[in-house]
C-alpha atoms as a PDB file:
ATOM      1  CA  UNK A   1     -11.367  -1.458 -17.673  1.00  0.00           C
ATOM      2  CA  UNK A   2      -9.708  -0.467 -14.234  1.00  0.00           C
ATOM      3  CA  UNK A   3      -8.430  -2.625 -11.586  1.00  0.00           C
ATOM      4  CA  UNK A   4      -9.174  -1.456  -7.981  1.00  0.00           C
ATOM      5  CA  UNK A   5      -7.968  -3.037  -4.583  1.00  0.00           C
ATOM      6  CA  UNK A   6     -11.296  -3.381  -2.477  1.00  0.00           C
ATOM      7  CA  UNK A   7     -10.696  -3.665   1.402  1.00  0.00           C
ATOM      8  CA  UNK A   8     -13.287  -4.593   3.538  1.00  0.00           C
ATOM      9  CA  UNK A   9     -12.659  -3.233   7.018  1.00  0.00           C
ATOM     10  CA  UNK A  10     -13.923  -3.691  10.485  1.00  0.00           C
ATOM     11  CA  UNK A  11     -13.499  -2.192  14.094  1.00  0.00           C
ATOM     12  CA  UNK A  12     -12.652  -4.688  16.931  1.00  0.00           C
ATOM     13  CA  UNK A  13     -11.519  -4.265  20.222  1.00  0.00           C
ATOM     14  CA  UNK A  14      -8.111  -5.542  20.812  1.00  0.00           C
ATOM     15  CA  UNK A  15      -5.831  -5.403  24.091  1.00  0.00           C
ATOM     16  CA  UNK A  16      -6.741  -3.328  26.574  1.00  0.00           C
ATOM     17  CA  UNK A  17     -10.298  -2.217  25.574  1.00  0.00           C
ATOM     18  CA  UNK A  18      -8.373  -0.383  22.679  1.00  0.00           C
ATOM     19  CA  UNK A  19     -10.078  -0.308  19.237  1.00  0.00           C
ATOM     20  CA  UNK A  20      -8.125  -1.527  16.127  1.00  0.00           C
ATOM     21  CA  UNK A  21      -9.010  -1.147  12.431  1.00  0.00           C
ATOM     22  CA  UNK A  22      -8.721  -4.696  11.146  1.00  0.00           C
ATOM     23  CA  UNK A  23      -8.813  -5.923   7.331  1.00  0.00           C
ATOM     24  CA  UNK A  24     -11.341  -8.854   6.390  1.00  0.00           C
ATOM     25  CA  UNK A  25     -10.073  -9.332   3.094  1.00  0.00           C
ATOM     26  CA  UNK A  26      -8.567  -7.657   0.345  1.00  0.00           C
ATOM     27  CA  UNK A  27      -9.670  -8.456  -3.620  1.00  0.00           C
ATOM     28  CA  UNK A  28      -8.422  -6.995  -6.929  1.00  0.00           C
ATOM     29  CA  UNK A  29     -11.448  -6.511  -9.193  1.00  0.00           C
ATOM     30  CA  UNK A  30     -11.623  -5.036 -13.192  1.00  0.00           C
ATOM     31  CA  UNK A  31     -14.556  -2.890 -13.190  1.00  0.00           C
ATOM     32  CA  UNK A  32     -15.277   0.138 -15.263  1.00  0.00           C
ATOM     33  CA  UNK A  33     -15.449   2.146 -12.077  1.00  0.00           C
ATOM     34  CA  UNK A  34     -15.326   2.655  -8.980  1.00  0.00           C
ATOM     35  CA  UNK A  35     -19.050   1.526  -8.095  1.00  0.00           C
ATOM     36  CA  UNK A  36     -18.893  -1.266 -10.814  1.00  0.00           C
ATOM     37  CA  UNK A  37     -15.523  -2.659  -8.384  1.00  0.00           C
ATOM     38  CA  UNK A  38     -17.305  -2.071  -4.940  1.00  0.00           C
ATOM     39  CA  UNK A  39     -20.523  -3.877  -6.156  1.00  0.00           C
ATOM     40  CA  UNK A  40     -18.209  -6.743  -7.816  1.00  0.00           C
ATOM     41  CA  UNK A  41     -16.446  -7.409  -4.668  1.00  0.00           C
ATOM     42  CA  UNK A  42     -19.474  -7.330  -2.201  1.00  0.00           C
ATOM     43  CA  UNK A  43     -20.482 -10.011  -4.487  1.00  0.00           C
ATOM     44  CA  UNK A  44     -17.260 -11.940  -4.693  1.00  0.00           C
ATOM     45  CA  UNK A  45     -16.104 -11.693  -0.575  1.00  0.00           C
ATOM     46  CA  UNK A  46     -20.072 -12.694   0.201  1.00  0.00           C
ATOM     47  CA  UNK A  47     -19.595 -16.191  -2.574  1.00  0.00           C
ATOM     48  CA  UNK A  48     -16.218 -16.752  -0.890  1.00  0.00           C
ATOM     49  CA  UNK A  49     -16.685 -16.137   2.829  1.00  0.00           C
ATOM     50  CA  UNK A  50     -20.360 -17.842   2.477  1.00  0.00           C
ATOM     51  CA  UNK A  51     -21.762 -14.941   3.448  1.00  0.00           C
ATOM     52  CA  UNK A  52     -25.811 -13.358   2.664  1.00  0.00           C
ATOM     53  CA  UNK A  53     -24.719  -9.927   3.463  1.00  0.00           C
ATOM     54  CA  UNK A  54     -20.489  -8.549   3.238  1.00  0.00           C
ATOM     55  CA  UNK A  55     -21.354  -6.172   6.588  1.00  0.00           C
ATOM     56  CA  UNK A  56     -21.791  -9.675   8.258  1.00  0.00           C
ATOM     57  CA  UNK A  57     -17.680  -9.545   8.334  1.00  0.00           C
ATOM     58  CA  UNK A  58     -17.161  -5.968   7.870  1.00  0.00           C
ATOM     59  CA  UNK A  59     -17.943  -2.377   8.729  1.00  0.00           C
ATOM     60  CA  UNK A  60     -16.739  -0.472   5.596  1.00  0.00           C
ATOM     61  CA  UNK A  61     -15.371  -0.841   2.505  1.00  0.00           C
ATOM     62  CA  UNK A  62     -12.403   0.754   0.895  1.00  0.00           C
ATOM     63  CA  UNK A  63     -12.034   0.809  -2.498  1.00  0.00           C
ATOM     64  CA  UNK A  64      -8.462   2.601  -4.489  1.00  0.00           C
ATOM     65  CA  UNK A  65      -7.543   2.628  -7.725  1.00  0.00           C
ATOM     66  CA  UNK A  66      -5.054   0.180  -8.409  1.00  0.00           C
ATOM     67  CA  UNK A  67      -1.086   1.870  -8.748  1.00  0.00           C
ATOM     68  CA  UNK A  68       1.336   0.035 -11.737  1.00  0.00           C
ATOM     69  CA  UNK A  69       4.010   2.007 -12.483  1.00  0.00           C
ATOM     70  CA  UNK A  70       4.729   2.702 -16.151  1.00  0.00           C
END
């Protein structure tokens, strides 16, 4: 298995009127790819924000491929 860093992201206005990219939550999932770890986290940020739906909080996910150097 892989481990991926899922963000899940959302727009917001901030000072001024001005839009700002703001980060929900971040979790590190095992999954065998990247699909597997985006479905795995929807379901683990909706059981710990008690959410029904993860776009209740946020407007996209992003998922990467965990980096460990050697």
């Amino acid at each position: 298995m892989s481990r991926y860093v899922v963000r899940f992201m959302k727009d917001v206005l901030g000072e001024y009127g001005r839009q700002s990219e703001v980060c929900q939550g971040t979790l590190e999932i095992d999954a065998s790819c990247e699909s597997e770890a985006t479905e795995r986290a929807k379901l683990k940020f909706c059981k710990d924000q008690a959410l029904h739906h993860w776009s209740l909080h946020a407007d996209r996910i992003h998922v990467k491929a965990a980096d460990f150097p050697s």
